[in-house]
Protein backbone atom coordinates (compact mmCIF):
# COMPACT_ATOMS: atom_id res chain seq x y z
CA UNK A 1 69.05 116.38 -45.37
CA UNK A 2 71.46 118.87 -43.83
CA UNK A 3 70.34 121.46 -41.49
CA UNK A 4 70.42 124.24 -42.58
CA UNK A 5 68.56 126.24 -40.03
CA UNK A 6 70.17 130.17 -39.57
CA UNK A 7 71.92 130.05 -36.04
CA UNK A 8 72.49 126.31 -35.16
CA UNK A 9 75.95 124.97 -34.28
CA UNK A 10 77.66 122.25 -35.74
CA UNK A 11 78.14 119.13 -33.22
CA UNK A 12 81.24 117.39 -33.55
CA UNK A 13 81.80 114.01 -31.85
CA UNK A 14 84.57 113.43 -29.42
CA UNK A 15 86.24 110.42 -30.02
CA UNK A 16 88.03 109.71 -26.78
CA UNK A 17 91.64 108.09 -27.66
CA UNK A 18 92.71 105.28 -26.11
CA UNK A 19 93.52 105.27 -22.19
CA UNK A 20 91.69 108.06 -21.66
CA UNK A 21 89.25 107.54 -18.68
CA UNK A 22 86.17 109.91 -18.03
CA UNK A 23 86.34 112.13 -14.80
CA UNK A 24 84.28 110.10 -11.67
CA UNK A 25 82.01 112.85 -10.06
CA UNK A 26 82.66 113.66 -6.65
CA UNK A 27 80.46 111.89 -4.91
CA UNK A 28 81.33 108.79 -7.09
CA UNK A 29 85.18 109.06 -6.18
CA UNK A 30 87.31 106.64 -4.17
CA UNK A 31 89.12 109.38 -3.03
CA UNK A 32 89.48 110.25 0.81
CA UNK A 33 90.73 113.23 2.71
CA UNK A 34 93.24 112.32 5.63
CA UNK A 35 93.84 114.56 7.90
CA UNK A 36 96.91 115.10 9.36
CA UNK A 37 96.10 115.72 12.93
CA UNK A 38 93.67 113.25 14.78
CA UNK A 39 90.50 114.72 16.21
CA UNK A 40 90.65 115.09 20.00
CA UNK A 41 88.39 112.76 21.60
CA UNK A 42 87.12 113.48 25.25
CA UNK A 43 88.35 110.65 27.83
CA UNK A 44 86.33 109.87 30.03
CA UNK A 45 88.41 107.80 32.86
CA UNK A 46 86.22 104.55 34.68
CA UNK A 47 87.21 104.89 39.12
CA UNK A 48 89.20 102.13 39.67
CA UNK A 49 90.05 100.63 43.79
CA UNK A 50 93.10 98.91 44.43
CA UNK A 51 96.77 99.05 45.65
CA UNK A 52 98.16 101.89 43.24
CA UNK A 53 95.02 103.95 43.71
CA UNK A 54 95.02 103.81 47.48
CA UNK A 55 98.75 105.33 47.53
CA UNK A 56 97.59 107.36 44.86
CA UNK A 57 94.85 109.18 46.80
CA UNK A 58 97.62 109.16 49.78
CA UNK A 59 99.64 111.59 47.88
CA UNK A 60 97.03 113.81 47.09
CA UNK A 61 95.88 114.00 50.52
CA UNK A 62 99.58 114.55 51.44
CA UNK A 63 100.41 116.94 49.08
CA UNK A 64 97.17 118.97 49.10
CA UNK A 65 97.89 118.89 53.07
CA UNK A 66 101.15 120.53 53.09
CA UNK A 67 99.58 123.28 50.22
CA UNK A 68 96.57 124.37 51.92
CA UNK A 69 98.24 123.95 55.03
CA UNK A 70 101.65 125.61 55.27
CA UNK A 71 100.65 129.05 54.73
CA UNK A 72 98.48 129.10 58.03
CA UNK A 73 101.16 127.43 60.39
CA UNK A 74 102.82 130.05 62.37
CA UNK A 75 106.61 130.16 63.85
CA UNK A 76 107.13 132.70 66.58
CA UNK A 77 105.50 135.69 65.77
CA UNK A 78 105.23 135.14 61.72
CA UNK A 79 103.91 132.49 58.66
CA UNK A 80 106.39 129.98 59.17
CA UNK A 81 106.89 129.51 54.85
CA UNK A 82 106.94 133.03 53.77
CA UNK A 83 109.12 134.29 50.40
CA UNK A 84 108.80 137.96 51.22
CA UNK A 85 110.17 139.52 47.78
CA UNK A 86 109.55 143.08 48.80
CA UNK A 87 111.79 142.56 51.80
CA UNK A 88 113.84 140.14 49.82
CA UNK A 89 113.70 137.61 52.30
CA UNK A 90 112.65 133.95 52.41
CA UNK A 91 111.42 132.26 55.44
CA UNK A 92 111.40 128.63 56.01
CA UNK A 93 110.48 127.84 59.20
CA UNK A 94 114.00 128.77 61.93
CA UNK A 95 115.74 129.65 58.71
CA UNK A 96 116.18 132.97 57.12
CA UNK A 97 117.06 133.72 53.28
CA UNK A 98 118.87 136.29 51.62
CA UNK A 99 119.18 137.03 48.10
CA UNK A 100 122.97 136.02 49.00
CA UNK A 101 121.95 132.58 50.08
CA UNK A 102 120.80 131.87 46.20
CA UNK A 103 123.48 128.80 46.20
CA UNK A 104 120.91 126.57 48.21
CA UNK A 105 118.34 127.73 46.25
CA UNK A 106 120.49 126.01 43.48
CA UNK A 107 121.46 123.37 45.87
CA UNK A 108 117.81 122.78 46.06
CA UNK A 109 117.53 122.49 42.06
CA UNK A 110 119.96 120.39 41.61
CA UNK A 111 118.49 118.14 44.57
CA UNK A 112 114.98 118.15 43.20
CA UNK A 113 116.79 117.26 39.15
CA UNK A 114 118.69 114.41 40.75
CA UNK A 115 116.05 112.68 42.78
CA UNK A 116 114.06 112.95 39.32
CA UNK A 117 116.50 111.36 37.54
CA UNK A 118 116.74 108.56 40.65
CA UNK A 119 113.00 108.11 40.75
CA UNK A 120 112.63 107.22 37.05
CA UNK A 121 115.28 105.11 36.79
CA UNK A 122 114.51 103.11 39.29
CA UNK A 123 110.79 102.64 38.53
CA UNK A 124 109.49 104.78 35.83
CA UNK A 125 107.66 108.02 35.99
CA UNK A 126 106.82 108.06 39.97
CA UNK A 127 106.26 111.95 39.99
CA UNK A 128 104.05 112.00 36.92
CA UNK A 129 101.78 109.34 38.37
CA UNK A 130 101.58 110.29 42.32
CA UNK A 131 102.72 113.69 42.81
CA UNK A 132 102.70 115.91 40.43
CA UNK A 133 100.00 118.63 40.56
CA UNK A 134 99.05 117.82 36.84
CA UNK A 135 97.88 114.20 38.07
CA UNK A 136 96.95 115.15 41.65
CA UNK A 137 94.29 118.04 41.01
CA UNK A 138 93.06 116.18 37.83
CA UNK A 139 92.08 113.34 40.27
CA UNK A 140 90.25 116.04 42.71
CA UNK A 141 88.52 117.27 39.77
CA UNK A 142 87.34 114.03 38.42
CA UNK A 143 86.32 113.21 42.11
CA UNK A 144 83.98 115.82 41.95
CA UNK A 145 82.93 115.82 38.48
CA UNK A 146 81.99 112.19 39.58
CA UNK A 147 79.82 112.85 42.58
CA UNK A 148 77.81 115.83 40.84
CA UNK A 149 77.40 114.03 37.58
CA UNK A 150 77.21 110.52 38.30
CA UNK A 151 80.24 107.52 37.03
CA UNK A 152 81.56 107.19 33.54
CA UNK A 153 78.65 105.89 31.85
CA UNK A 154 76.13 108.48 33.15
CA UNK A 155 78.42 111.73 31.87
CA UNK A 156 78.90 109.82 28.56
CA UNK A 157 75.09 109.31 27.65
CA UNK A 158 74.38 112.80 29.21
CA UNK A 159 77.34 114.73 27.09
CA UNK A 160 75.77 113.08 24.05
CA UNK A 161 71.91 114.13 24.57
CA UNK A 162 70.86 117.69 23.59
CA UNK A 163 70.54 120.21 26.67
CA UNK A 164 68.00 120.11 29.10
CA UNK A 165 67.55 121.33 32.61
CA UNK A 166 69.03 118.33 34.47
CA UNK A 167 72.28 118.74 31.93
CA UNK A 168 72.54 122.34 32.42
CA UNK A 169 72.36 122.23 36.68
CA UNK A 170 74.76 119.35 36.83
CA UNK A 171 77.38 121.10 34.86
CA UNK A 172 76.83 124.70 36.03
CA UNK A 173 77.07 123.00 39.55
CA UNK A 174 80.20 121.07 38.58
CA UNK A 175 82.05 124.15 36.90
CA UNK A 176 80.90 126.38 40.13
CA UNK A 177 83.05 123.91 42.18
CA UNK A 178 85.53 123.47 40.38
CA UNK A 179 85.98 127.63 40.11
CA UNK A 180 85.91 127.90 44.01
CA UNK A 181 88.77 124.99 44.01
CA UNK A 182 90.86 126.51 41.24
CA UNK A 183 90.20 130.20 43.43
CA UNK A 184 91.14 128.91 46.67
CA UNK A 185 93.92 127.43 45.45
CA UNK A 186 95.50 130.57 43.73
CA UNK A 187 94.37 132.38 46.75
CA UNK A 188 96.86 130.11 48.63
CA UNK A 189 99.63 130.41 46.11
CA UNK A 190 99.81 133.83 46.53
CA UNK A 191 99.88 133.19 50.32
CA UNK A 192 103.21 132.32 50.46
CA UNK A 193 104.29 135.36 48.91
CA UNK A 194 102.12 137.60 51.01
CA UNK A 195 101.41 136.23 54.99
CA UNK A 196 98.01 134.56 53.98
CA UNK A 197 96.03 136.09 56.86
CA UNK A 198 96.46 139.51 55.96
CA UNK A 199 95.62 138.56 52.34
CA UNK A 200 92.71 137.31 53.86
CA UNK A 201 91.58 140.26 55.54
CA UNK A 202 92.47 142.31 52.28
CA UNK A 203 90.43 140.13 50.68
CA UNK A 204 87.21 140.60 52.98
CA UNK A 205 88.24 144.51 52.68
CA UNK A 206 88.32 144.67 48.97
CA UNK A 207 91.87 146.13 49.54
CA UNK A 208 94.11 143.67 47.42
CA UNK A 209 96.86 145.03 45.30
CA UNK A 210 96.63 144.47 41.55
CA UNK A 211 99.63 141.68 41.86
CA UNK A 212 97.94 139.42 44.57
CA UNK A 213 94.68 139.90 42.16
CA UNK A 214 96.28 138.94 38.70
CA UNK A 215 98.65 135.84 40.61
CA UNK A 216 95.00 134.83 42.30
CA UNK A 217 93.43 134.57 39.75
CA UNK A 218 95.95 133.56 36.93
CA UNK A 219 96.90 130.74 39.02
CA UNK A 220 93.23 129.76 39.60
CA UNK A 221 92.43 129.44 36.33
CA UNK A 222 95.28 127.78 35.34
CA UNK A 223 93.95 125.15 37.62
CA UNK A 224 90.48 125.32 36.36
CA UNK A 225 91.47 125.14 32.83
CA UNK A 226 94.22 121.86 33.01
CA UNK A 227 92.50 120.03 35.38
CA UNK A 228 89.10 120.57 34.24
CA UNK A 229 89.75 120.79 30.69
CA UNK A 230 93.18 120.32 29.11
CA UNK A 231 94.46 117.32 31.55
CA UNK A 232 95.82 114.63 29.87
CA UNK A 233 96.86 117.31 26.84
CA UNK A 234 99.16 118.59 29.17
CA UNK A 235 101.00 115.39 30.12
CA UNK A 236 100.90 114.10 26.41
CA UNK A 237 101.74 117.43 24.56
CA UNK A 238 102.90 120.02 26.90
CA UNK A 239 104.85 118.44 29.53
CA UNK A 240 108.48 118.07 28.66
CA UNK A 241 109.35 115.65 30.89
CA UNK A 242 107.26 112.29 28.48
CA UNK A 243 109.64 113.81 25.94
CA UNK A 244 113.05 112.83 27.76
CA UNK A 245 111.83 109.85 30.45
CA UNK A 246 113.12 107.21 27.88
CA UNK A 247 116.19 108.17 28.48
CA UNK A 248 116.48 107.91 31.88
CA UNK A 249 114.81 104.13 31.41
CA UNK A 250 116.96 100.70 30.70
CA UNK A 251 115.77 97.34 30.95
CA UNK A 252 115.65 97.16 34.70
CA UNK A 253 113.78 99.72 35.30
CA UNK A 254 110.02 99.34 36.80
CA UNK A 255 107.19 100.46 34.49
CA UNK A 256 103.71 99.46 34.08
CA UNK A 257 103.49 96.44 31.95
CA UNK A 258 101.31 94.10 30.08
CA UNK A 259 102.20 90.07 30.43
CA UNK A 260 101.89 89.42 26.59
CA UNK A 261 103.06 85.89 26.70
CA UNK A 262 100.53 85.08 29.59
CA UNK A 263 97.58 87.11 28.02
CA UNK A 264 97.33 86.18 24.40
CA UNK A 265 95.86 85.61 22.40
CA UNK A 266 93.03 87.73 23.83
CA UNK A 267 89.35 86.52 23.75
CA UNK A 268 86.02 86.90 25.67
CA UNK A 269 84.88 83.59 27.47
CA UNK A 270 82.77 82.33 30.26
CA UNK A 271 83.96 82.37 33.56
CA UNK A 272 84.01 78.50 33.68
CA UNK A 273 85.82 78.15 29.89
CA UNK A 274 88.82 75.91 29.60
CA UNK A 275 91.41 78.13 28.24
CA UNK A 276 93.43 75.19 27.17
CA UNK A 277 90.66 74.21 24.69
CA UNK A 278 89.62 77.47 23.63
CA UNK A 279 93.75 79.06 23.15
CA UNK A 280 93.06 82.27 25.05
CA UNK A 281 95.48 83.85 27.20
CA UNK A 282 94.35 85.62 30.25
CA UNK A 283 93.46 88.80 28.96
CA UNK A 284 89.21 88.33 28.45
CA UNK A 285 89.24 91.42 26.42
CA UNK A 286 87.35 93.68 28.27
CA UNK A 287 89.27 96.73 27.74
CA UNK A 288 88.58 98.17 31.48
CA UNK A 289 92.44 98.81 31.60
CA UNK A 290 91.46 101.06 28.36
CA UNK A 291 88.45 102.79 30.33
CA UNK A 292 90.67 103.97 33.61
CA UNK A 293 94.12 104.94 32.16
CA UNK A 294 93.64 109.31 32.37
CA UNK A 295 95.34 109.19 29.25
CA UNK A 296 93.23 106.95 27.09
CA UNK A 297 96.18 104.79 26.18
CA UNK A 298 95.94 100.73 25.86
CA UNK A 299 99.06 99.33 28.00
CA UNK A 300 98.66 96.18 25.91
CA UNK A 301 100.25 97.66 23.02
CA UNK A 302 103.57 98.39 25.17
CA UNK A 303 105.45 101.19 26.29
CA UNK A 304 104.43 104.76 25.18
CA UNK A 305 105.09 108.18 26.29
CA UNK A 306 101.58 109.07 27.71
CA UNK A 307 101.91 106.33 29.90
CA UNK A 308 102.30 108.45 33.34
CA UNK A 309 102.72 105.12 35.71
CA UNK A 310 100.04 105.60 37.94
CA UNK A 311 98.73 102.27 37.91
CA UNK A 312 95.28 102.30 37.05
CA UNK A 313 94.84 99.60 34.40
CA UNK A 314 97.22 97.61 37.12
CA UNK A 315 94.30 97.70 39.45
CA UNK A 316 91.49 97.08 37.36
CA UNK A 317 92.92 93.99 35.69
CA UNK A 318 93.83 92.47 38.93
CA UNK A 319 89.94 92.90 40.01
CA UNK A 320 89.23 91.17 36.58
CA UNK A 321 91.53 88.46 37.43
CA UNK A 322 89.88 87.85 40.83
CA UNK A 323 86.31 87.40 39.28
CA UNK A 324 87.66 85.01 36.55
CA UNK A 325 89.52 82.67 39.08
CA UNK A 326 92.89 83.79 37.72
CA UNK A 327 96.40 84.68 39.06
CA UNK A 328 96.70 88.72 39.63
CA UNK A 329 99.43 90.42 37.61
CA UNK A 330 98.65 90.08 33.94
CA UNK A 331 99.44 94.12 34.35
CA UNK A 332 101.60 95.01 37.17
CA UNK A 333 105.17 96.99 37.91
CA UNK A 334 108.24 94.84 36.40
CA UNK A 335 110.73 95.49 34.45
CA UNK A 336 111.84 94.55 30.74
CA UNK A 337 114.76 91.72 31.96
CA UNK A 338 112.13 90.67 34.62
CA UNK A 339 109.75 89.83 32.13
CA UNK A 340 111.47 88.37 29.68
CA UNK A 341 113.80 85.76 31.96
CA UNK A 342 110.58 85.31 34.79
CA UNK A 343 112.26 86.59 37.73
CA UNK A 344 110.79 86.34 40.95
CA UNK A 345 110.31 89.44 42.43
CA UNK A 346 113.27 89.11 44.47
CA UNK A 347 114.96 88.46 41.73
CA UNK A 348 113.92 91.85 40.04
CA UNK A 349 114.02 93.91 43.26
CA UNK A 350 117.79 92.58 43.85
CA UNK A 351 118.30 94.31 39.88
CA UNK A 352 117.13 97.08 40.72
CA UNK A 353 120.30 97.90 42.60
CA UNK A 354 122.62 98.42 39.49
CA UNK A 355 125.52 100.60 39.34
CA UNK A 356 123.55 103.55 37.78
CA UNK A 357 121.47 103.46 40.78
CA UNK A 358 124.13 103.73 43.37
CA UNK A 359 125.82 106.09 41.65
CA UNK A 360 122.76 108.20 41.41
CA UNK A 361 122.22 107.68 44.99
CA UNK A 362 125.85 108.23 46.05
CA UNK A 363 125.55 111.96 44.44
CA UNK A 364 122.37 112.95 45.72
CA UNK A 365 123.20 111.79 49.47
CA UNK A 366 126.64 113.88 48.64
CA UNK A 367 124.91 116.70 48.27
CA UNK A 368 122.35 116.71 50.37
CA UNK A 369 124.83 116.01 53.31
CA UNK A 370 126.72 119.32 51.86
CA UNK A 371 123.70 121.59 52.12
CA UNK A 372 123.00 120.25 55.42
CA UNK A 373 125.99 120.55 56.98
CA UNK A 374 126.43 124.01 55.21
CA UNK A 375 123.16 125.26 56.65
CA UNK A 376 124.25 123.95 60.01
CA UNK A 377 127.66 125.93 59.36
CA UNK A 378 125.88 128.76 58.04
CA UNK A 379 126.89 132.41 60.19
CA UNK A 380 123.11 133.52 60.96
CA UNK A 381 124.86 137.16 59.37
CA UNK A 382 126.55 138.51 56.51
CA UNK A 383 128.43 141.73 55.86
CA UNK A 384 129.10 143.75 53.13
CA UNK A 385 132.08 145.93 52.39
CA UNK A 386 132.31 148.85 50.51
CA UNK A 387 135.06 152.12 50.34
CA UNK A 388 133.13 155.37 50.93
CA UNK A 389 133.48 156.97 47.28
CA UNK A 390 132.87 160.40 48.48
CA UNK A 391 135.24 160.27 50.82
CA UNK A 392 139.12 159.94 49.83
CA UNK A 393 141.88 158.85 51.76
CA UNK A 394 142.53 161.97 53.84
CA UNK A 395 145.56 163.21 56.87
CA UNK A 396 143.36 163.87 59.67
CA UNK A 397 143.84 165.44 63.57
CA UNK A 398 147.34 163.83 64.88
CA UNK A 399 148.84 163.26 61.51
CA UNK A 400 146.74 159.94 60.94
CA UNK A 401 145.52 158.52 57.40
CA UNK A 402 142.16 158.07 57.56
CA UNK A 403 139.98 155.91 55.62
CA UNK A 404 136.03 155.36 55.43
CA UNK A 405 133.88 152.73 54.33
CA UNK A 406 129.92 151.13 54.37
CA UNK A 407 129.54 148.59 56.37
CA UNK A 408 126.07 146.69 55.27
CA UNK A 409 125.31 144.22 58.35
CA UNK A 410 122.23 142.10 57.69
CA UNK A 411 120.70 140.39 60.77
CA UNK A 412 119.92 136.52 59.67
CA UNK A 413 118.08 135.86 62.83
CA UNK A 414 115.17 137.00 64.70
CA UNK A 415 116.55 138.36 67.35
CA UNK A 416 118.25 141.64 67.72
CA UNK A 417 122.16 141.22 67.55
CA UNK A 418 125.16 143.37 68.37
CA UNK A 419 128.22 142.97 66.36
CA UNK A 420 131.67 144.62 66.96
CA UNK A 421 133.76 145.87 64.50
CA UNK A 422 137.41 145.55 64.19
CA UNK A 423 140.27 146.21 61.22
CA UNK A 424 143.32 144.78 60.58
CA UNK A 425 146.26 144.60 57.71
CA UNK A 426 148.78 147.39 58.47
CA UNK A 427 150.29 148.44 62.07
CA UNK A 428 148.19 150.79 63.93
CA UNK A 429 144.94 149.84 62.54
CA UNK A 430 141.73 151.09 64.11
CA UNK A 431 138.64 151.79 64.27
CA UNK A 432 138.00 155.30 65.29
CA UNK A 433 134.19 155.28 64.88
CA UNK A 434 132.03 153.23 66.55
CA UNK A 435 133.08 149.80 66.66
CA UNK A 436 129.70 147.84 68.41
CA UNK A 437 126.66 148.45 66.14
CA UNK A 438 123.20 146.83 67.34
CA UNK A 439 120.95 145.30 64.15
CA UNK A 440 117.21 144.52 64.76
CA UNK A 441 116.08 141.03 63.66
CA UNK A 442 115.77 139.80 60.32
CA UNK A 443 116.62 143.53 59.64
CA UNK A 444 120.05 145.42 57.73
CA UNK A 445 121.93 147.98 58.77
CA UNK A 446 124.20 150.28 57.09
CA UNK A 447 126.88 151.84 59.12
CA UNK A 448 129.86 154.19 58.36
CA UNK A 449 133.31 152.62 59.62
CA UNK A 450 136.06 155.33 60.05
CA UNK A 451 139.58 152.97 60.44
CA UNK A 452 142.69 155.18 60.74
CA UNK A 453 146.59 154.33 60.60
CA UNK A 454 150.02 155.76 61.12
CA UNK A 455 150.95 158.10 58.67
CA UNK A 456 154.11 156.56 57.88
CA UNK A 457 152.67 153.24 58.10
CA UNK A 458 153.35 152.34 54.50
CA UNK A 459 154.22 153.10 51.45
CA UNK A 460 152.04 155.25 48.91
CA UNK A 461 149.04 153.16 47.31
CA UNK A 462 146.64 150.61 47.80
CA UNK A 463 147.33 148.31 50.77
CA UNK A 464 144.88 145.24 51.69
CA UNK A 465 143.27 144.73 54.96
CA UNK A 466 140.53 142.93 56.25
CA UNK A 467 137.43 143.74 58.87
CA UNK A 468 136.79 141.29 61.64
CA UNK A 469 133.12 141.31 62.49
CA UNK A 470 132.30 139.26 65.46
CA UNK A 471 128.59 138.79 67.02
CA UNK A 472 128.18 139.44 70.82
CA UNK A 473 125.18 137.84 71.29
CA UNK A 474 125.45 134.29 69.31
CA UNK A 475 128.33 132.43 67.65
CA UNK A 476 129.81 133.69 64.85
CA UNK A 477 132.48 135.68 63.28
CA UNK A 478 133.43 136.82 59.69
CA UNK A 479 136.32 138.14 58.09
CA UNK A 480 135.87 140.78 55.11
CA UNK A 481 138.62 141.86 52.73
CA UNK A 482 138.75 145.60 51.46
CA UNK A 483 142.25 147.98 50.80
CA UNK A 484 143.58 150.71 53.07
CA UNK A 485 144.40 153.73 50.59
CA UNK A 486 147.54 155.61 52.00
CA UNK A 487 147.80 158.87 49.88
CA UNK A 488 150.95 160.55 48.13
């Protein structure tokens, strides 16, 4: 019987055609969302002993040395490192900057690219891994988050239980030091800029400027936050230099590297296993070369860019070697050729000397003899010329032409100096004014120069000449060109 109740709908059957497939539900699918960007996971790096760690802690105590410690050494009566901007003046020890003097400023750039470009090529990323501050207050930071919160496996299983009061001490203790660390050392940045004992009295007298305040503490927490935090996200995504290192690199260069035809295949095993029955390489497996490297990398899987080169895994694979019984340097410094024809490491060290090297080498010692000997050449003044615009050529008393310029004299020493001042060019030539002018040290002077001439001496127009400064009190002499106007 048909329904033929007021109000009901008609059902029609769906007849699905063929191929057709019914939707999965969601939670049924075998569908997965990728993302494109990995999650950031937290290193946490295992302390390692050895050789590469020993010099590595060297160069943190030598660098760190020579930060905290220039600032308070004192030559004659001043810091000895002092970049005074608001005098525009640098001090390095005996030596005194101008603005001028920027060449060995760029001297000193293109020393600093060059012995980059020497380092790596000879053995790899030496700055990243030793020196630079990235690496060396990263290591002070990890020293200290070590000794308040215990080794690698106590901060692991205490970041991954919920808060509680030992938790929130250790940390609060850790970031407190870390703070004063990051302070000081922003407080000493600024010290070469402004002589670090006054800054310190400043300081105690609440009396900084807003500059020293903002550079203190912008370059504190710059500290605090890459060291403590960032770290190895700076050397793998920030720093420019693990963009461009390969190409500074060639097959004879020394990097860190992993003996793949001695260690696999890879395998745990006893101590007292026979390796020839059980075909294992050296490598045990262990992955302690994993747990130290500060950037979380595996060397086993070759050369990559976050490698830095400070030899961690290096040292901790040689300790596993020890206990096993085996021979050290299943990771260790070699190069590519090295490796693959087993050179001794005579044999690699005598490689190392390639023409890229020396050629390298021959322009860096090139220029740094040049800045050298320029320094050592260098007239401890300098002298700037410049024709008195509000004052024209004139006929004075006696029918002389008489011209006047600004003399600029800046003192490069620090010692008062007396300079005399003589012109010559065109016949007649002198100085009327006065011709010995006394600078303080480290100080400029400017000085109007009257020089006056024959009045038939030349023709009409703009005739060059030249002023012959000479110090009285230390060597030195300089000659500056200018023009002698002679009027219609």
């Amino acid at each position: 019987m048909k329904n033929t109740t007021p109000g009901a709908k008609k059902i029609i059957p769906i007849v699905p055609q063929e191929g057709y497939e019914p939707p999965v539900p969601a939670s049924e699918s075998s569908e997965e969302l990728i993302s494109l960007y990995a999650a950031h996971q937290k290193i946490y790096p295992r302390s390692v002993s050895g050789y590469f760690s020993q010099w590595r802690w060297g160069m943190v105590f030598l660098t760190q040395l020579l930060f905290y410690g220039m600032p308070w050494i004192e030559w004659g009566q001043r810091q000895a490192v002092l970049f005074d901007l608001g005098a525009r003046r640098f001090y390095i020890f005996g030596l005194v900057l101008y603005p001028q003097d920027f060449i060995y400023l760029t001297g000193i750039m293109v020393i600093s690219a060059l012995s980059l470009f020497l380092f790596t090529a000879v053995a790899g990323r030496l700055w990243c891994g030793y020196a630079c501050p990235q690496t060396v207050y990263t290591e002070i930071f990890l020293w200290i988050e070590k000794k308040i919160e215990g080794d690698r496996s106590a901060r692991m299983r205490r970041d991954a239980k919920p808060l509680s009061l030992d938790k929130i001490t250790r940390k609060s203790a850790k970031h407190l030091v870390w703070l004063l660390v990051a302070l000081w050392t922003g407080f000493t940045f600024v010290g070469y800029f402004t002589p670090i004992k006054e800054l310190g009295l400043e300081f105690l007298q609440m009396s900084m400027s807003s500059w020293e305040v903002f550079w203190t503490f912008f370059y504190g927490f710059a500290t605090y936050g890459n060291a403590g935090f960032m770290r190895e996200q700076v050397c793998k995504h920030m720093c420019p230099y693990a963009r461009f290192q390969s190409a500074m690199f060639d097959k004879d260069t020394l990097i860190v590297t992993y003996d793949a035809e001695r260690g696999e295949p890879r395998g745990a095993r006893s101590k007292k296993a026979d390796l020839s029955t059980l075909n294992l390489g050296a490598c045990v497996e262990c992955s302690l070369c994993v747990q130290v490297c500060p950037t979380g990398i595996d060397i086993r899987n070759g050369l990559q860019y976050e490698c830095i080169g400070c030899g961690a895994c290096a040292d901790v694979c040689d300790t596993v070697m020890d206990k096993m019984g085996y021979a050290r340097g299943l990771v260790k410094y070699t190069t590519e050729n090295a490796m693959k024809q087993h050179w001794t490491q005579s044999q690699t060290m005598r490689h190392i000397l390639r023409p890229r090297i020396l050629i390298y080498t021959a322009i860096l010692s090139s220029i740094v003899v040049a800045m050298v000997v320029s320094l050592s050449l260098r007239t401890p003044f300098k002298v700037n010329v410049v024709r008195d615009r509000g004052v024209m050529a004139r006929v004075v008393n006696g029918g002389k032409i008489e011209n006047v310029y600004q003399l600029q004299l800046m003192n490069a020493t620090e010692s008062a100096q007396r300079y005399r001042i003589t012109a010559a060019g065109l016949p007649g030539l002198v100085v009327t004014s006065e011709n010995v002018v006394s600078v303080g040290s480290t100080e400029a002077r400017r000085v109007a120069v009257r020089v006056q001439a024959p009045f038939d001496v030349a023709e009409p127009g703009s005739h060059p000449m030249q002023f012959e400064i000479v110090s009285l009190d230390s060597p030195g002499q300089l000659l500056e060109k200018s023009v002698f106007l002679v009027p219609r």
